[in-house]
PDB file of N, CA and C in Angstrom:
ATOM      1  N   UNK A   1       5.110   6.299  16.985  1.00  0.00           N
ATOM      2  CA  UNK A   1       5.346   5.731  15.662  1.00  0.00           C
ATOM      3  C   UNK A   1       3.996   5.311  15.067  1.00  0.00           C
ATOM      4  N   UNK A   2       4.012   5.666  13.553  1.00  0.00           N
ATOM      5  CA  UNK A   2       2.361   5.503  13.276  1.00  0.00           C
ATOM      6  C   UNK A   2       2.454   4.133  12.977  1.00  0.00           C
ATOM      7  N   UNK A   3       3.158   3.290  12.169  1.00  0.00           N
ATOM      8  CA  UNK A   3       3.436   1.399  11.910  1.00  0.00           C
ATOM      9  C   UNK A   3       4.619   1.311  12.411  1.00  0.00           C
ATOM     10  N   UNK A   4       4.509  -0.067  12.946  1.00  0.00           N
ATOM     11  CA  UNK A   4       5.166  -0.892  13.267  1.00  0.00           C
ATOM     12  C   UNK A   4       6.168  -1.224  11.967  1.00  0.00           C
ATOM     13  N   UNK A   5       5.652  -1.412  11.182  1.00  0.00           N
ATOM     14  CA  UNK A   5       6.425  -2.317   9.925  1.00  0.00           C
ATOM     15  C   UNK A   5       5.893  -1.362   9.196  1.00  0.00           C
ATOM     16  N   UNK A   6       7.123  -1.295   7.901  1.00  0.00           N
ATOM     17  CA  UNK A   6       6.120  -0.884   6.395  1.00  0.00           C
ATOM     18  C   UNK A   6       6.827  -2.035   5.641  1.00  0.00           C
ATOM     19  N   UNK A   7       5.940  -2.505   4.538  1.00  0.00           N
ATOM     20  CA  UNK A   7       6.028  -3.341   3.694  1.00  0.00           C
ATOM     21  C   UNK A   7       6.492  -2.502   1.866  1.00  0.00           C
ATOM     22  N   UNK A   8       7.875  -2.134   1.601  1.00  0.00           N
ATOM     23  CA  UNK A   8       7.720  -1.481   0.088  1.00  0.00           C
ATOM     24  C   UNK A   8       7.695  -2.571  -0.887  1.00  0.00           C
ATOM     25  N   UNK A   9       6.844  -2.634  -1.810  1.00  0.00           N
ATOM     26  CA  UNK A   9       7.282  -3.909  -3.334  1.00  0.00           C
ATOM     27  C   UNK A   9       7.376  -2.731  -4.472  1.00  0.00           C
ATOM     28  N   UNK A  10       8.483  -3.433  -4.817  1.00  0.00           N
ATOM     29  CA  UNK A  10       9.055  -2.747  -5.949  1.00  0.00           C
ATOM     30  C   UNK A  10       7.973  -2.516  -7.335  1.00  0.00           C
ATOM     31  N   UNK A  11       6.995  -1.953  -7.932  1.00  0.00           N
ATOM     32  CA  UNK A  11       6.877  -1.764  -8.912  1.00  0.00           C
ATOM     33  C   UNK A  11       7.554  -0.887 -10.351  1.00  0.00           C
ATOM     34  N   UNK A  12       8.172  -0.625 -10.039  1.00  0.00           N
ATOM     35  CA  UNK A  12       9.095  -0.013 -11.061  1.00  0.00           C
ATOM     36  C   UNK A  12       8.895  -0.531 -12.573  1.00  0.00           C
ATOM     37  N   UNK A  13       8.999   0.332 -13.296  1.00  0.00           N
ATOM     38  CA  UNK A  13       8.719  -0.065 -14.654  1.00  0.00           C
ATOM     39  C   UNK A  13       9.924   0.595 -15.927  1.00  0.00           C
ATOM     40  N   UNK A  14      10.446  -0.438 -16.286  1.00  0.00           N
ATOM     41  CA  UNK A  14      11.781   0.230 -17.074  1.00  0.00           C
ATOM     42  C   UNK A  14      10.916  -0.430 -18.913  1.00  0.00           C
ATOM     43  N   UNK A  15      11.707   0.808 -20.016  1.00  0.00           N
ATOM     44  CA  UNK A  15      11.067   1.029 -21.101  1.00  0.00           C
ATOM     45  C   UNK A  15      11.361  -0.954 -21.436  1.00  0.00           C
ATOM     46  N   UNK A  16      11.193  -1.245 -22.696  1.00  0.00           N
ATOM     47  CA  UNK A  16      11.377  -2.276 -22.640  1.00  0.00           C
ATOM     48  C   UNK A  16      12.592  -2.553 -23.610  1.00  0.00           C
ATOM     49  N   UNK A  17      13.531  -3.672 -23.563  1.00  0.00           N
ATOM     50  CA  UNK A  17      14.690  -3.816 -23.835  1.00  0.00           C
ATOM     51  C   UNK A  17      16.055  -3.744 -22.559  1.00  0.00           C
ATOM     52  N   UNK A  18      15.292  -3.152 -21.720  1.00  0.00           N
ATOM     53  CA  UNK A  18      16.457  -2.749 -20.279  1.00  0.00           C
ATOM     54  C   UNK A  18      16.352  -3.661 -19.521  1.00  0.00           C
ATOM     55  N   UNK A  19      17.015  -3.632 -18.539  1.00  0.00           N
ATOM     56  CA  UNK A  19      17.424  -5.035 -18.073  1.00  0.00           C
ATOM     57  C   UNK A  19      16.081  -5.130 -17.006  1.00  0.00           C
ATOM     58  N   UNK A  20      15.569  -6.130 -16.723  1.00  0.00           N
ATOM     59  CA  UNK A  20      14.291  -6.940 -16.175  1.00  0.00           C
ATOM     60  C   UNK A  20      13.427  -5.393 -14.649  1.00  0.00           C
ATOM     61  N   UNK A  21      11.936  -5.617 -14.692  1.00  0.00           N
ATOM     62  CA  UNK A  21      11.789  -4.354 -13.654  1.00  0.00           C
ATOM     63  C   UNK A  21      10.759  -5.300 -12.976  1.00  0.00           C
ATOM     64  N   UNK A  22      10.451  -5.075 -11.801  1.00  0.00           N
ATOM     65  CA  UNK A  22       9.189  -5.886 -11.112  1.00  0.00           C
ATOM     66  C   UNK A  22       8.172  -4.608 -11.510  1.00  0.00           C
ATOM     67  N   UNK A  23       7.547  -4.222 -12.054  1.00  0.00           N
ATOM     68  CA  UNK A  23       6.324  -3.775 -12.534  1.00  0.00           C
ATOM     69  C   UNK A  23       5.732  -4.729 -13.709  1.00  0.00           C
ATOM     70  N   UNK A  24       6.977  -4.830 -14.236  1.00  0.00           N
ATOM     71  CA  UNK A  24       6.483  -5.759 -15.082  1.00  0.00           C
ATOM     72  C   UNK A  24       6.049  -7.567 -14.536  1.00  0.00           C
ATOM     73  N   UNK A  25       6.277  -7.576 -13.609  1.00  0.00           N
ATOM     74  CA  UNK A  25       6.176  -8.989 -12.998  1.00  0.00           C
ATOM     75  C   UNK A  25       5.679  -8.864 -11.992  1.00  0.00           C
ATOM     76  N   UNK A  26       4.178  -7.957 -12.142  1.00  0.00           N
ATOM     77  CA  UNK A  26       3.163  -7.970 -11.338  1.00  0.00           C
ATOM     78  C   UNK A  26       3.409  -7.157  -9.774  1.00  0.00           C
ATOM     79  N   UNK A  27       3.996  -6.124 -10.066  1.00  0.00           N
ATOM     80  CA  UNK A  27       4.263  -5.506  -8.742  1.00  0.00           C
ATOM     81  C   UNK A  27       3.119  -4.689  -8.155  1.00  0.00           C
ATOM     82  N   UNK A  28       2.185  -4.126  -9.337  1.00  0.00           N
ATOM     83  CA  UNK A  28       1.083  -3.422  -8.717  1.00  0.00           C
ATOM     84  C   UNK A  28       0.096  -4.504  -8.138  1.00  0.00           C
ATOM     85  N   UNK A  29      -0.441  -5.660  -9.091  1.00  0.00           N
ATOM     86  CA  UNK A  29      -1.666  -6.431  -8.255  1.00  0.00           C
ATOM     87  C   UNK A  29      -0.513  -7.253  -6.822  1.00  0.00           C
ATOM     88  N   UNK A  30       0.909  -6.956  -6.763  1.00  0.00           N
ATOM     89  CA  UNK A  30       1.345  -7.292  -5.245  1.00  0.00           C
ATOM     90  C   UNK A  30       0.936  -6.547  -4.307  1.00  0.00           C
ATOM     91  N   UNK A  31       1.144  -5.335  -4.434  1.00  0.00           N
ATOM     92  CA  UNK A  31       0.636  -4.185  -3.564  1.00  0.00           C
ATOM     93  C   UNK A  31      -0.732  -4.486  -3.319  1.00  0.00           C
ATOM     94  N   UNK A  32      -1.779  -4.356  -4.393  1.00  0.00           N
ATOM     95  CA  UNK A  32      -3.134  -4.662  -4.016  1.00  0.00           C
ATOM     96  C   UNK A  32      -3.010  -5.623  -2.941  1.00  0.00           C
ATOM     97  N   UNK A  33      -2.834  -7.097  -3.073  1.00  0.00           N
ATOM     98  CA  UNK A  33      -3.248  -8.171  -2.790  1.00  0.00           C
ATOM     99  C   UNK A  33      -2.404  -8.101  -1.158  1.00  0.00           C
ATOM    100  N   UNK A  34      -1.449  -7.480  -0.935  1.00  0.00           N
ATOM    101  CA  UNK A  34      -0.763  -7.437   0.187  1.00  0.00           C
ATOM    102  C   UNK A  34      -1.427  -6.489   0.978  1.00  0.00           C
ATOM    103  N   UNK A  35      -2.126  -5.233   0.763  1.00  0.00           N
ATOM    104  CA  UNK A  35      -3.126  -4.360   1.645  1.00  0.00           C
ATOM    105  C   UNK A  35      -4.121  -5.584   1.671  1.00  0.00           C
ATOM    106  N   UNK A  36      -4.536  -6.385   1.102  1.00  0.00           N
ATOM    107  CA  UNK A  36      -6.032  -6.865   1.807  1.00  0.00           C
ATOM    108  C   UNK A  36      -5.247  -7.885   2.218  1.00  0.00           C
ATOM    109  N   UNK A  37      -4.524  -8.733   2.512  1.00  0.00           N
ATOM    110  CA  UNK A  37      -3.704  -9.530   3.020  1.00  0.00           C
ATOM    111  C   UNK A  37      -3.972  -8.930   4.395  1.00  0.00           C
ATOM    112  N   UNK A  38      -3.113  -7.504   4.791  1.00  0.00           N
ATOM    113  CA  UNK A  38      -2.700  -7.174   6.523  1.00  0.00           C
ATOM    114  C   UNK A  38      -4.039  -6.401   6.703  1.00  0.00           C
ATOM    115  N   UNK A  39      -5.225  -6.386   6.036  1.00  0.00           N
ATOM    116  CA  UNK A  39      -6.312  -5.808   6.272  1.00  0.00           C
ATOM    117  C   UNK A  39      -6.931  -7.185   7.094  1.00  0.00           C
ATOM    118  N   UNK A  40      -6.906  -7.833   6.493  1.00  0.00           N
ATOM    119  CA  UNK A  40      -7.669  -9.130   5.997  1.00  0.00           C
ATOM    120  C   UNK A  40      -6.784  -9.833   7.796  1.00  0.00           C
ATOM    121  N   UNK A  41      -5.591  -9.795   7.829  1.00  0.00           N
ATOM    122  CA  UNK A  41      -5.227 -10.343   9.686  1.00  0.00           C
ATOM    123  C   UNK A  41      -5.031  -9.169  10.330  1.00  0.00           C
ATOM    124  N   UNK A  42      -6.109  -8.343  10.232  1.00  0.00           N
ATOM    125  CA  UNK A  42      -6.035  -7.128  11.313  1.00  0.00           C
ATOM    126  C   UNK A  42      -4.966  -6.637  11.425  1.00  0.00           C
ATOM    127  N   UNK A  43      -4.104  -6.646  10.615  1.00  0.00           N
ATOM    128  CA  UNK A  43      -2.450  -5.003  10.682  1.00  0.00           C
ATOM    129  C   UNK A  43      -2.584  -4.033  10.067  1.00  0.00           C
ATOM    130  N   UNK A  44      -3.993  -3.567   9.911  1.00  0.00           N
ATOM    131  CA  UNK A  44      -3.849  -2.416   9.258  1.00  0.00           C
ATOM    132  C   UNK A  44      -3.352  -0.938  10.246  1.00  0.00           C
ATOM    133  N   UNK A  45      -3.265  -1.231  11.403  1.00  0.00           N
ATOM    134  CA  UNK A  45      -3.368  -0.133  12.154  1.00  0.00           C
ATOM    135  C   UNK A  45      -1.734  -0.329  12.482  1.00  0.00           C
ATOM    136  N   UNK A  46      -0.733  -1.291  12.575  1.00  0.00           N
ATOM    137  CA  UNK A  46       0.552  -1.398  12.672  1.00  0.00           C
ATOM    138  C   UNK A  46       1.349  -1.558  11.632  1.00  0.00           C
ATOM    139  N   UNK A  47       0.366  -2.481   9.925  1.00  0.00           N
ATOM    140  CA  UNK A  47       1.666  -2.785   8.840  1.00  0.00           C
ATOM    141  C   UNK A  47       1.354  -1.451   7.941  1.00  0.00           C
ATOM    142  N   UNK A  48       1.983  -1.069   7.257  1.00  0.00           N
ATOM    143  CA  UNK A  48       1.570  -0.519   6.002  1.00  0.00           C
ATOM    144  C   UNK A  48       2.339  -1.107   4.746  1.00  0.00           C
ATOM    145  N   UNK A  49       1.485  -1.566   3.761  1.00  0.00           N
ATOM    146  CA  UNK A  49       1.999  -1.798   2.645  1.00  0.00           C
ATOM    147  C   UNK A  49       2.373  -1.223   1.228  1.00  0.00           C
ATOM    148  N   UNK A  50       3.213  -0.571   0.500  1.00  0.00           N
ATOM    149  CA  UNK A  50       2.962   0.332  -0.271  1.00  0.00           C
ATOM    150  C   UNK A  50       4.160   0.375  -1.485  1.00  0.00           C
ATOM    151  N   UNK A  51       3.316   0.605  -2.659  1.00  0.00           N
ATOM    152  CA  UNK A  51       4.491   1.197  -3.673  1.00  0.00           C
ATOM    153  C   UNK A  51       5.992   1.810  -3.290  1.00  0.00           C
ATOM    154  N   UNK A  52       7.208   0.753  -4.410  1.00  0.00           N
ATOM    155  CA  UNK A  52       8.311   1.314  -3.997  1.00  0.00           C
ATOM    156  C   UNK A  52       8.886   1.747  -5.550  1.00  0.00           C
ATOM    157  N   UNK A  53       9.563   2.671  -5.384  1.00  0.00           N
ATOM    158  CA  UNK A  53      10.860   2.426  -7.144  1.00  0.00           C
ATOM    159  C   UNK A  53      11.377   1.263  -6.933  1.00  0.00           C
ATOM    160  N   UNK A  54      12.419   1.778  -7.806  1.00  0.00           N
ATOM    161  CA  UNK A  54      13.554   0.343  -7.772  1.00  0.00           C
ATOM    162  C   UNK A  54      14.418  -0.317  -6.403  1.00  0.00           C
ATOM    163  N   UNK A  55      14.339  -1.118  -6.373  1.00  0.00           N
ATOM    164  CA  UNK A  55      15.148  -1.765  -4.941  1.00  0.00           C
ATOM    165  C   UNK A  55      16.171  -2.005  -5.572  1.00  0.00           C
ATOM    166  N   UNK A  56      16.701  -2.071  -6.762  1.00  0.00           N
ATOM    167  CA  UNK A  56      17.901  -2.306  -7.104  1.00  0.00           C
ATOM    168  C   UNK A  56      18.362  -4.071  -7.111  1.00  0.00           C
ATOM    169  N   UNK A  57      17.041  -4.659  -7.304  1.00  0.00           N
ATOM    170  CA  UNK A  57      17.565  -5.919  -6.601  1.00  0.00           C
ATOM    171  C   UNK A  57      16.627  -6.517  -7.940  1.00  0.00           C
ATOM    172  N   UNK A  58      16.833  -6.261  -9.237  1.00  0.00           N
ATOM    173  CA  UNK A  58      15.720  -6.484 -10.503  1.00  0.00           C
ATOM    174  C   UNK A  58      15.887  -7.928 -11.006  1.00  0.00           C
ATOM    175  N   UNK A  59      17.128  -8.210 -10.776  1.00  0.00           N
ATOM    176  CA  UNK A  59      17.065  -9.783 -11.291  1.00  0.00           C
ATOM    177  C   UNK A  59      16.870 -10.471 -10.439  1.00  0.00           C
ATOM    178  N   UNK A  60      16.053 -10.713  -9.132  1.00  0.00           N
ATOM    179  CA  UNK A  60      15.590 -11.324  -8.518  1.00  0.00           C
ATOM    180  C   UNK A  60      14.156 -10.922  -8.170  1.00  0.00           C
ATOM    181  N   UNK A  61      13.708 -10.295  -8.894  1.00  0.00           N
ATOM    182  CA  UNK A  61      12.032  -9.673  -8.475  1.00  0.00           C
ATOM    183  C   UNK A  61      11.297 -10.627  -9.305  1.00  0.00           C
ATOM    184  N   UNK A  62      10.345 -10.107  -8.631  1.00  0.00           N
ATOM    185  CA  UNK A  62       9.186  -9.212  -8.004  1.00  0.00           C
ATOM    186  C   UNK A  62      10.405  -9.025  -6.643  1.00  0.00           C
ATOM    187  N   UNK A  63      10.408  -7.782  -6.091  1.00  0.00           N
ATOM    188  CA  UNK A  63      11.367  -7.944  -4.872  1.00  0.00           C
ATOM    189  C   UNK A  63      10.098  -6.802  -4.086  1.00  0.00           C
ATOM    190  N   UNK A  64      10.699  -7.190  -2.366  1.00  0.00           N
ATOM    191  CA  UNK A  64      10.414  -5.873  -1.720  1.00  0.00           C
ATOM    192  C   UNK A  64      11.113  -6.011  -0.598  1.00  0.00           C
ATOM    193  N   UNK A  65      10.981  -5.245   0.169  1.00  0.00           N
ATOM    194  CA  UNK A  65      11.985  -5.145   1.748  1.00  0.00           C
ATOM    195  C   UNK A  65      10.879  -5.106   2.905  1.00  0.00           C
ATOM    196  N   UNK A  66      11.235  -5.156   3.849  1.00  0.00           N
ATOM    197  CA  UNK A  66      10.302  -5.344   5.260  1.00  0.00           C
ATOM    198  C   UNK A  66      11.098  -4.269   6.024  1.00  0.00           C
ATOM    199  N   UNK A  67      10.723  -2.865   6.650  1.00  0.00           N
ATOM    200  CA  UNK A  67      11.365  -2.598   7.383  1.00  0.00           C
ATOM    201  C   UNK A  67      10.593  -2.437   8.724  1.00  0.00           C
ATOM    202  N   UNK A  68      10.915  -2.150   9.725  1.00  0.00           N
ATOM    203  CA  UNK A  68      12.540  -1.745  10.094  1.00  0.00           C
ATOM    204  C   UNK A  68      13.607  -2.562   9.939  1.00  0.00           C
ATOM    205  N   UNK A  69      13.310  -3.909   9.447  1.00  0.00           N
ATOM    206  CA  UNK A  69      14.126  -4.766   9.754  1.00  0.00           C
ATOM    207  C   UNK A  69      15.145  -4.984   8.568  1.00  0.00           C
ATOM    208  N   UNK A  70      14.592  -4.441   7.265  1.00  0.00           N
ATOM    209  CA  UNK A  70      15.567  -4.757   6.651  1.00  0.00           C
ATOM    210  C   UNK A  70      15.707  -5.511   5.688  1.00  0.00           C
ATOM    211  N   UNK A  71      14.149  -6.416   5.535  1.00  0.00           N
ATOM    212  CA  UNK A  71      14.710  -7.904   5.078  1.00  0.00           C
ATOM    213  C   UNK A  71      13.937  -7.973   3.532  1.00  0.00           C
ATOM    214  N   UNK A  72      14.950  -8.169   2.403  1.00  0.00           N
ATOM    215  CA  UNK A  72      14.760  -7.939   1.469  1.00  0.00           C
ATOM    216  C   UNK A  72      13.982  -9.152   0.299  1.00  0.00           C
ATOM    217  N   UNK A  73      13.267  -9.527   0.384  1.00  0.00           N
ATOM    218  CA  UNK A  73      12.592 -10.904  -1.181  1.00  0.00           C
ATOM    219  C   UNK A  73      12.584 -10.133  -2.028  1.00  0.00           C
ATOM    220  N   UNK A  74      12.800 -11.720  -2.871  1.00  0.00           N
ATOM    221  CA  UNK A  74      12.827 -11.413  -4.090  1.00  0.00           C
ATOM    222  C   UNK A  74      12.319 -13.055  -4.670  1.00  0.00           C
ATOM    223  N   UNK A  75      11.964 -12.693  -6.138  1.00  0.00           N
ATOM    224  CA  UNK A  75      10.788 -13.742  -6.208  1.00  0.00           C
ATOM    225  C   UNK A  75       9.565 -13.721  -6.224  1.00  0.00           C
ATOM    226  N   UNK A  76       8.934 -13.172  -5.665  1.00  0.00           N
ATOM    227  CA  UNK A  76       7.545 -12.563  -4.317  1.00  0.00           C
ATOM    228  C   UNK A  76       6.340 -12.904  -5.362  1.00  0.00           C
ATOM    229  N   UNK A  77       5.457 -13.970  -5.044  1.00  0.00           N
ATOM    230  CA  UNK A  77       4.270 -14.075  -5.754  1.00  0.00           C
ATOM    231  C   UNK A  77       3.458 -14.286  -5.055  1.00  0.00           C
ATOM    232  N   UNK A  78       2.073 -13.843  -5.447  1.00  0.00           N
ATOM    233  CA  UNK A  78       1.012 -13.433  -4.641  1.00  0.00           C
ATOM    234  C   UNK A  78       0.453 -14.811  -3.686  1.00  0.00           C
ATOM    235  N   UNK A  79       1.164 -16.026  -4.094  1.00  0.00           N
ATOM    236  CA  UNK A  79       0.957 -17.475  -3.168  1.00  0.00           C
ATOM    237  C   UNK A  79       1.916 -17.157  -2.004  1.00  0.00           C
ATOM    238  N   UNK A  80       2.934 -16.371  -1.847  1.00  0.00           N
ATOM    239  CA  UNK A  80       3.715 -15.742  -1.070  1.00  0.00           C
ATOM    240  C   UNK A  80       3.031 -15.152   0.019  1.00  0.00           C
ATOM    241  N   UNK A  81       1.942 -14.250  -0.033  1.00  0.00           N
ATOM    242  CA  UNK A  81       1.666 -13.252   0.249  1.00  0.00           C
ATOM    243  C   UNK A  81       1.065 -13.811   1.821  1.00  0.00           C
ATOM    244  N   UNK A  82       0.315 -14.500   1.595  1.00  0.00           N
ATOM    245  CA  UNK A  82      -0.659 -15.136   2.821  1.00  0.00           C
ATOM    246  C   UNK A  82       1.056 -15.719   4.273  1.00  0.00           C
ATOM    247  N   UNK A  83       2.009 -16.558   3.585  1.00  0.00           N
ATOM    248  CA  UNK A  83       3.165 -16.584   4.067  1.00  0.00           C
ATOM    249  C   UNK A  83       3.927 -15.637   4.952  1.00  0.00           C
ATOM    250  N   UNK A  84       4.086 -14.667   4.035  1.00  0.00           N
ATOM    251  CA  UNK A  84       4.851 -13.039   4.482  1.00  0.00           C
ATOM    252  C   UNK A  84       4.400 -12.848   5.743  1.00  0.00           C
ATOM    253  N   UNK A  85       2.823 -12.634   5.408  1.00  0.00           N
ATOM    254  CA  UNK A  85       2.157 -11.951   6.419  1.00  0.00           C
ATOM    255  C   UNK A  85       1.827 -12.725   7.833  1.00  0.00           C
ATOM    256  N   UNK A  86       1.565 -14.206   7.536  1.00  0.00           N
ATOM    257  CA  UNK A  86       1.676 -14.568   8.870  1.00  0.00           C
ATOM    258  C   UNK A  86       3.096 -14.757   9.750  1.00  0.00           C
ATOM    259  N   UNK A  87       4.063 -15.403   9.014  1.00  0.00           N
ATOM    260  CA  UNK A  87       5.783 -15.868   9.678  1.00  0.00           C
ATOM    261  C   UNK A  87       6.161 -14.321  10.035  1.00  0.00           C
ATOM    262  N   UNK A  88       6.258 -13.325   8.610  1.00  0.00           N
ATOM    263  CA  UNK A  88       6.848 -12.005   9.250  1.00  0.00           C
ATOM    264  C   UNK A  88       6.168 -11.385   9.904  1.00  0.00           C
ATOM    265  N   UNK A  89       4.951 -10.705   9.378  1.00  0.00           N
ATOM    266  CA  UNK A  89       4.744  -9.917   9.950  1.00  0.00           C
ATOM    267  C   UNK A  89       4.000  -9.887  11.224  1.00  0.00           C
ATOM    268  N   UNK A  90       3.119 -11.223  11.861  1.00  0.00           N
ATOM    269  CA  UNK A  90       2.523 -11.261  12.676  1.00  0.00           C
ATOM    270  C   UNK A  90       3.606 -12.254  13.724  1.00  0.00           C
ATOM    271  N   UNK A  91       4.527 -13.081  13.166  1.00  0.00           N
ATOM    272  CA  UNK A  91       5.732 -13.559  14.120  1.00  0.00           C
ATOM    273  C   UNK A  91       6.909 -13.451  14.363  1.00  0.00           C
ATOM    274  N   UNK A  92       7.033 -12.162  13.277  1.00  0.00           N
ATOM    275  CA  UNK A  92       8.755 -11.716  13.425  1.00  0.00           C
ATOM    276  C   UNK A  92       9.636 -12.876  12.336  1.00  0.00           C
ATOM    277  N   UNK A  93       9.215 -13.743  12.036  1.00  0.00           N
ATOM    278  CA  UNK A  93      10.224 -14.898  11.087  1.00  0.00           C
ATOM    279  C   UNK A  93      10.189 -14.690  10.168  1.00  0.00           C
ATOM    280  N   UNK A  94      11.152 -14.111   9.574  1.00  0.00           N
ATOM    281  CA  UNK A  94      11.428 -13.920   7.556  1.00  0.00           C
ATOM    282  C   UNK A  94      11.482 -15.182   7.549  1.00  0.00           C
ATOM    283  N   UNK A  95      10.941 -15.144   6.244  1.00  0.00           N
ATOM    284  CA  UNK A  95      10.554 -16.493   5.043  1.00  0.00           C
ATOM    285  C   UNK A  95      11.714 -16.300   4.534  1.00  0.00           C
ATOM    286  N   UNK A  96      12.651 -17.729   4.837  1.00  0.00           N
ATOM    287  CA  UNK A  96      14.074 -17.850   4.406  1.00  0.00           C
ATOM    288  C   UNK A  96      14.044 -17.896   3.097  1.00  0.00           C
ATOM    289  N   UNK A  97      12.961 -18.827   2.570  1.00  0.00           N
ATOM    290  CA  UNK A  97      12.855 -19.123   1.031  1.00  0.00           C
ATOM    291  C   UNK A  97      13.237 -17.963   0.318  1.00  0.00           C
ATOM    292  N   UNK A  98      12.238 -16.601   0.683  1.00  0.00           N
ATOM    293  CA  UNK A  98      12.407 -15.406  -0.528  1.00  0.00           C
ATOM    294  C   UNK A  98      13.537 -14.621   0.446  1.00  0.00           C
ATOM    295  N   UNK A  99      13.837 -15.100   1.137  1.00  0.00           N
ATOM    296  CA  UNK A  99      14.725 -13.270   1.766  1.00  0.00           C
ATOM    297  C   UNK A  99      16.061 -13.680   0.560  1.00  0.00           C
ATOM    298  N   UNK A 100      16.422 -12.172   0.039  1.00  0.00           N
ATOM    299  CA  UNK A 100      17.710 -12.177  -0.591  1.00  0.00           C
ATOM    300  C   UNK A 100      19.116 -11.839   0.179  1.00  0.00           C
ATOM    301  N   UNK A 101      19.909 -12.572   0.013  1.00  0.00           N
ATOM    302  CA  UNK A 101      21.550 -12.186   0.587  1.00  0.00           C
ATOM    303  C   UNK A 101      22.478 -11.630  -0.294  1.00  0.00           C
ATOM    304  N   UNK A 102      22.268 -10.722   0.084  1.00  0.00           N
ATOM    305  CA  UNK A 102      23.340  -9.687  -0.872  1.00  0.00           C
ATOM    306  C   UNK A 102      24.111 -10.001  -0.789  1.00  0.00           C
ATOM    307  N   UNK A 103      25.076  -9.977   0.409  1.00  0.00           N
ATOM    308  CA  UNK A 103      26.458 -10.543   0.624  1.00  0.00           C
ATOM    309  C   UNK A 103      26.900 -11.806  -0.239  1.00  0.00           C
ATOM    310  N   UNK A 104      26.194 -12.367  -1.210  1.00  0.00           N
ATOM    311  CA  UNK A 104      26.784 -13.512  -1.738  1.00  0.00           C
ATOM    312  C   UNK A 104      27.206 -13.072  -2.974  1.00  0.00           C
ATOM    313  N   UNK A 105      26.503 -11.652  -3.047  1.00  0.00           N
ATOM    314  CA  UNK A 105      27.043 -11.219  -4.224  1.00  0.00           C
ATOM    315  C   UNK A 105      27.966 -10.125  -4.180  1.00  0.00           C
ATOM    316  N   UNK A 106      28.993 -10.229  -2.877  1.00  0.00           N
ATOM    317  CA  UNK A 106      29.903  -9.120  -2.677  1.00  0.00           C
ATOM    318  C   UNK A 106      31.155  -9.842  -2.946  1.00  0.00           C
ATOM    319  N   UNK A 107      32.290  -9.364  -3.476  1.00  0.00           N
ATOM    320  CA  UNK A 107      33.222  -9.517  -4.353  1.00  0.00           C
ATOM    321  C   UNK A 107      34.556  -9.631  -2.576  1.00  0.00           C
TER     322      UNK A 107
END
């Protein structure tokens, strides 16, 4: 396996008038700032961080997911970032604060 983890943040960019996109709420300088983040605590050789479309998850963005695991924020600002990377990605502990629960929004 080439990473351990990949990190996607949603940048997506919808025309304007449509309902809310994390591109617009800073999804590209997330991406930046999250590669020198796992550069910056030595994961570059296990995390990868990278451009996603839509997560489908727009009224709670800036969003992104952590996989393999699954675990979806939303919210996500670059004071976040230093957080992410030490609890998740270097200790396995999602940051309860941003992880989203879908299930609360299942009928």
């Amino acid at each position: 396996m080439r990473f351990e983890k990949h990190v996607f943040i949603c940048t997506n960019q919808r025309p304007e008038g449509a309902r809310p996109s994390c591109g617009e709420a800073c999804g590209l300088e997330l991406v930046k700032n999250f590669k020198k983040a796992i550069k910056d605590a030595g994961l570059a050789d296990k995390v990868r961080a990278q451009r996603a479309g839509c997560l489908d998850a727009c009224e709670q963005g800036p969003s992104m997911v952590v996989y393999p695991e699954g675990i979806f924020y939303g919210g996500v600002k670059n004071a976040d970032i230093d957080e992410i990377v030490r609890e998740h990605l270097l200790q396995n502990r999602p940051v309860e604060r941003l992880v989203l629960n879908f299930s609360q929004n299942d009928d």
